[in-house]
Protein backbone atom coordinates (compact mmCIF):
# COMPACT_ATOMS: atom_id res chain seq x y z
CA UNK A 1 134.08 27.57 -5.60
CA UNK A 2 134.75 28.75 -9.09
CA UNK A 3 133.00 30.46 -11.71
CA UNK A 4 133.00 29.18 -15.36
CA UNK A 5 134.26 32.44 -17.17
CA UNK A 6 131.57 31.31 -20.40
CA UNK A 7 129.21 31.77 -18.50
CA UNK A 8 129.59 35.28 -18.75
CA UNK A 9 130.47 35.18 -22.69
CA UNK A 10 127.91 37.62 -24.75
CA UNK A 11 127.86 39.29 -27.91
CA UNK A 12 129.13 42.83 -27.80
CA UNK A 13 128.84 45.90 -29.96
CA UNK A 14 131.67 48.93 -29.41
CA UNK A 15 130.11 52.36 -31.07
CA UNK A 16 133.39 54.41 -30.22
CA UNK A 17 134.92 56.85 -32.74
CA UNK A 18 137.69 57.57 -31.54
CA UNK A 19 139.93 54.01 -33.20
CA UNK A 20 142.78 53.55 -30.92
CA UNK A 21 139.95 53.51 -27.99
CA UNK A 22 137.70 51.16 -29.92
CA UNK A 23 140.56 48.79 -30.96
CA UNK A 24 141.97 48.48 -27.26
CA UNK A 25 138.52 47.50 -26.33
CA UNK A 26 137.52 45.13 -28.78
CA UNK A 27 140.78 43.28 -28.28
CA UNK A 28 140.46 43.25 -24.73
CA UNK A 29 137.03 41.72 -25.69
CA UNK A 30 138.38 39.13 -27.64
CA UNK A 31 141.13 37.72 -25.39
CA UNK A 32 138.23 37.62 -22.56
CA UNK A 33 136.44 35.32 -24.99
CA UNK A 34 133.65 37.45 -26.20
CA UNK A 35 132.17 38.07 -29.84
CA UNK A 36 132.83 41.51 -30.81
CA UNK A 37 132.12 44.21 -33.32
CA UNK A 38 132.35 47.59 -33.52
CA UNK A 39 131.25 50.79 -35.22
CA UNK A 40 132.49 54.36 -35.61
CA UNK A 41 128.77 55.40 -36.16
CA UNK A 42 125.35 55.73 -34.64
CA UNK A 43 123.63 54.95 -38.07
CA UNK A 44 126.02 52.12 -38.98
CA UNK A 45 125.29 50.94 -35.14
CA UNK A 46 121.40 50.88 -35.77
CA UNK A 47 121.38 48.93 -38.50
CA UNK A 48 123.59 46.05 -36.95
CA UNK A 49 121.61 46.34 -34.21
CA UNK A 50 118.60 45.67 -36.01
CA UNK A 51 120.34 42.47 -37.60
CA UNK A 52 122.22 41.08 -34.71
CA UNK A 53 120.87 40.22 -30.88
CA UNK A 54 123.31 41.92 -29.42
CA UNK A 55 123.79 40.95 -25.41
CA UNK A 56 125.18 44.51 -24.30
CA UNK A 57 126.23 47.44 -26.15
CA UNK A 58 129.57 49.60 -25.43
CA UNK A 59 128.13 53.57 -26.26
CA UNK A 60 130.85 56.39 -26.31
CA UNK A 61 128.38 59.62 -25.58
CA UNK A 62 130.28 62.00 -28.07
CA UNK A 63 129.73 60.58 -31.40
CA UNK A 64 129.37 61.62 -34.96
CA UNK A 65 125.93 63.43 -35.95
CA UNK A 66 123.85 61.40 -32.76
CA UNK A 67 125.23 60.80 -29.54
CA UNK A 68 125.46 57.64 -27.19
CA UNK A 69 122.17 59.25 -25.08
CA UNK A 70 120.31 60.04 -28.61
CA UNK A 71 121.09 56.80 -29.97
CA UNK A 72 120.42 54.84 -26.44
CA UNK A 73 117.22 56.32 -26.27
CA UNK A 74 116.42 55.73 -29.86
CA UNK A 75 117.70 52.00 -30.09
CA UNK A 76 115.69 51.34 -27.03
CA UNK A 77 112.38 52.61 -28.32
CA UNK A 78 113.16 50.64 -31.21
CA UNK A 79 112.71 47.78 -29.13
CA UNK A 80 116.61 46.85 -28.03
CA UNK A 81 116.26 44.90 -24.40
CA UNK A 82 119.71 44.35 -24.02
CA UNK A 83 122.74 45.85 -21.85
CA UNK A 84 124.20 49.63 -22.68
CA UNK A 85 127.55 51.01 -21.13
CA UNK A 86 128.19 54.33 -21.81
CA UNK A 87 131.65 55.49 -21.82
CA UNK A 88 131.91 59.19 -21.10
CA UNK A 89 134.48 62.27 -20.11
CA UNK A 90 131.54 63.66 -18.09
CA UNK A 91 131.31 62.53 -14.80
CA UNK A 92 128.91 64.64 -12.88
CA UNK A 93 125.48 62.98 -11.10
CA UNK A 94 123.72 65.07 -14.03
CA UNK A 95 125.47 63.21 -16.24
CA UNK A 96 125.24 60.03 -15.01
CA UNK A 97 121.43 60.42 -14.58
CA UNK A 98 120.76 61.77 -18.30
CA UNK A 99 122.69 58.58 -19.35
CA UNK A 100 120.84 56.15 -17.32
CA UNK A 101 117.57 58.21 -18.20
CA UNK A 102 118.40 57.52 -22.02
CA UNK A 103 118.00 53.87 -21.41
CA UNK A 104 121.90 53.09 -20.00
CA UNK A 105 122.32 50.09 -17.51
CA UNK A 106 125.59 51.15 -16.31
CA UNK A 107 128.09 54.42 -16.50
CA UNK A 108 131.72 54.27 -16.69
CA UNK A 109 134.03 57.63 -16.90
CA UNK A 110 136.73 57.76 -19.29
CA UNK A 111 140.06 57.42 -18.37
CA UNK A 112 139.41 53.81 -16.91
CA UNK A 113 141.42 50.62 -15.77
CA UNK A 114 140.74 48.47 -18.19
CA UNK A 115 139.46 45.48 -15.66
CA UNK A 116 136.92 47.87 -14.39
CA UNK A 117 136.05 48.06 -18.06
CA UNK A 118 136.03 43.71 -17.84
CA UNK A 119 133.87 44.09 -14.81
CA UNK A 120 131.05 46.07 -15.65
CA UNK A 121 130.63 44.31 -18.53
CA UNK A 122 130.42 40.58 -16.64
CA UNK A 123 128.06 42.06 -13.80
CA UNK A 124 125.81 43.14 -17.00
CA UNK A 125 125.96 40.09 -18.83
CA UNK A 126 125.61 38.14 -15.78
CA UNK A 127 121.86 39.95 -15.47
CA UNK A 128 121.04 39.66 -19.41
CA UNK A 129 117.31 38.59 -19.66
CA UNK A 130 116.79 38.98 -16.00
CA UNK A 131 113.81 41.20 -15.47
CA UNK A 132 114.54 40.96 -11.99
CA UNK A 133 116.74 44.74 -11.31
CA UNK A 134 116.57 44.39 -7.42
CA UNK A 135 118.89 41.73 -5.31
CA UNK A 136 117.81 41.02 -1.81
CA UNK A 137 119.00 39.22 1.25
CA UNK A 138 116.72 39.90 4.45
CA UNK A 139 116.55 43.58 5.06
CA UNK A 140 119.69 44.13 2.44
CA UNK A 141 118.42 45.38 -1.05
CA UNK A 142 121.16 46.20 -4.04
CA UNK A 143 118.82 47.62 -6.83
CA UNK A 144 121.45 47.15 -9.98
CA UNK A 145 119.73 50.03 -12.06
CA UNK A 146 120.15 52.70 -9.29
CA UNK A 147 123.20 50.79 -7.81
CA UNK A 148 122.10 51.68 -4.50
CA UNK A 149 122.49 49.68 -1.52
CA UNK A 150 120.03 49.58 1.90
CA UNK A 151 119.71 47.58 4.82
CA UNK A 152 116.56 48.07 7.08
CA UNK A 153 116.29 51.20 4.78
CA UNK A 154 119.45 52.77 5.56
CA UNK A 155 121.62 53.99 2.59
CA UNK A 156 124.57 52.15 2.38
CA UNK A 157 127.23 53.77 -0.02
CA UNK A 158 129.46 52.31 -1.31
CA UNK A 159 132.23 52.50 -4.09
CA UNK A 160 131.88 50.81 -7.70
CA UNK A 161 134.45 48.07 -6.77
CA UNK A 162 132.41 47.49 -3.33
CA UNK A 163 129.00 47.46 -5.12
CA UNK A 164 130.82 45.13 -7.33
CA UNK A 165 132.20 43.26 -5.10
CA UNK A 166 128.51 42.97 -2.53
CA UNK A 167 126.53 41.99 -6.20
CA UNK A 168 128.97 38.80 -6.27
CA UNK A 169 128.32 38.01 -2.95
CA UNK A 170 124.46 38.56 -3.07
CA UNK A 171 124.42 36.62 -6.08
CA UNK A 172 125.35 33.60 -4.44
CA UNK A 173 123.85 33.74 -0.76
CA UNK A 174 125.96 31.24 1.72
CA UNK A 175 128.18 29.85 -0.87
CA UNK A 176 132.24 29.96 -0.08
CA UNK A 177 133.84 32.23 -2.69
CA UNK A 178 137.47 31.67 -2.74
CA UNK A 179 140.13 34.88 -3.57
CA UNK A 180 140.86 33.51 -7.08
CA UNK A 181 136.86 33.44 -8.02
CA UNK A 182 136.63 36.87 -6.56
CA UNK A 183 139.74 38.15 -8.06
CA UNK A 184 138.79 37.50 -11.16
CA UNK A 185 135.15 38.08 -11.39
CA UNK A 186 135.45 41.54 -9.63
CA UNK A 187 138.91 42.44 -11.16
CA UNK A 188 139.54 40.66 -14.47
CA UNK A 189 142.52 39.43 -12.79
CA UNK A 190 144.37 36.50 -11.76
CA UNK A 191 144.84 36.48 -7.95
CA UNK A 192 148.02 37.63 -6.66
CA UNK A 193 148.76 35.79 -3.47
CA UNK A 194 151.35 38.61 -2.27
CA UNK A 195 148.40 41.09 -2.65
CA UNK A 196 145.79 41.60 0.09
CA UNK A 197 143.79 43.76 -2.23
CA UNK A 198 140.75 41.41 -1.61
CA UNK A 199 141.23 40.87 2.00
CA UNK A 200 140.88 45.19 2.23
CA UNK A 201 137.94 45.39 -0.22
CA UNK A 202 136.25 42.65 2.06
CA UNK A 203 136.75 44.78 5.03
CA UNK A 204 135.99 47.75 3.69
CA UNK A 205 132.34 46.28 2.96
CA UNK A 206 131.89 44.22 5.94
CA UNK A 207 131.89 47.84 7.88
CA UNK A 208 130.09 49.29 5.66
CA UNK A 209 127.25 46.89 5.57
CA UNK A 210 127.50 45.56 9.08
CA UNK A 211 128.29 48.34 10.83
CA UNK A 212 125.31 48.92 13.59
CA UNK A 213 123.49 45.86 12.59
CA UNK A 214 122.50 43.20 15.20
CA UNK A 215 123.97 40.85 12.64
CA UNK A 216 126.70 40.42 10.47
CA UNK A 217 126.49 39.17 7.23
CA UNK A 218 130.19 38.96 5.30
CA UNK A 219 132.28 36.59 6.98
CA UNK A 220 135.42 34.69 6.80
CA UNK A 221 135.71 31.19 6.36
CA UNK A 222 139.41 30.85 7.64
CA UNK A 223 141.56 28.57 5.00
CA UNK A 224 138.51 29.08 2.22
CA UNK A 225 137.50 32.81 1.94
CA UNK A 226 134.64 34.76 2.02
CA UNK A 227 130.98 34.03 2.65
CA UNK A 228 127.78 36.25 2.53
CA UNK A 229 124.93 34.61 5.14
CA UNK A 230 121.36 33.85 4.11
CA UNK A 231 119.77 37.45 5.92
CA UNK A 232 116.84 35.31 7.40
């Protein structure tokens, strides 16, 4: 099975000052197929905000006179309903939780790989305009504000690729997803068939989540790839 990449198009705003950082992302952006346009300023970013729906913005915390929590917050009382990234140096679980507190969907620590950059921003564009935060199959939960994982309760953690990786699979409950679909809707990548990147991620979360559980869920469809079974 494949994905249509459209799909997963949206209209995206980059508030970064710094240029060459802004500039590498929109352009990344662009060659993925999405609408772009940036801003070196939180005022300038209000006011195109307020004239353009806008599917997910792209905040860099340390900006000019406001930062990306100030203006998150402030954009979002102002009635914004849309995705926010923030791009940040600081990487601590304070950090993380004043960002998400400020109205952020997602949290991504500068420096990054660029397709983790291409990833985050599917998985949020995938969930524009669904009210629905939680993902369940059976007695396995993925809440996709938290990004927490349980099953029967238990805390699963797992790594942003995995969580990735599980929210492709829980979006699409007992359908075959081949290593090309996976590749490049977890990745940003074509799939390299000398690489068994996606054969170790796979692994790495079938243990995780399985582990101790009557049942396993992630399996292997020989010739086909991957599968994740209706929990029933």
């Amino acid at each position: 099975m494949n994905l249509n990449r459209s799909d997963f198009m949206g209209h995206v705003l980059v508030v970064e000052d710094e240029k060459k950082m802004s500039a590498f992302i929109q352009q990344g952006l662009l060659e993925e197929g999405h609408k772009v346009d940036v801003t070196d300023h939180p005022k300038s970013a209000q006011e195109l905000i307020k004239k353009n729906p806008y599917d997910l913005l792209i905040l860099d915390v340390m900006l000019p006179d406001m930062n990306g929590l100030e203006l998150s917050r402030m954009v979002r009382q102002e009635g914004y309903a849309g995705n926010v990234l923030m791009l940040t140096a600081l990487s601590t679980t304070n950090d993380k939780i004043a960002g998400l507190d400020a109205g952020a969907d997602d949290y991504l620590t500068k420096p990054f790989d660029f397709n983790e950059l291409l990833a985050r921003v599917r998985a949020l564009l995938r969930r524009h305009g669904d009210t629905n935060t939680t993902l369940s199959n059976g007695d396995l939960v993925m809440d996709l504000l938290k990004r927490t994982v349980t099953r029967e309760g238990k805390i699963i953690e797992l790594t942003s690729k995995e969580f990735s990786l599980l929210e492709l699979f829980m979006r699409q409950v007992d359908k075959v997803l081949d290593r090309n679909t996976i590749a490049h809707q977890v990745w940003g990548t074509e799939f390299d068939p000398d690489s068994n990147v996606i054969d170790v991620y796979v692994n790495h979360l079938r243990k995780k989540m399985d582990h101790g559980f009557p049942r396993r869920l992630l399996k292997t469809i020989v010739g086909h790839g991957y599968t994740l079974a209706k929990n029933t």
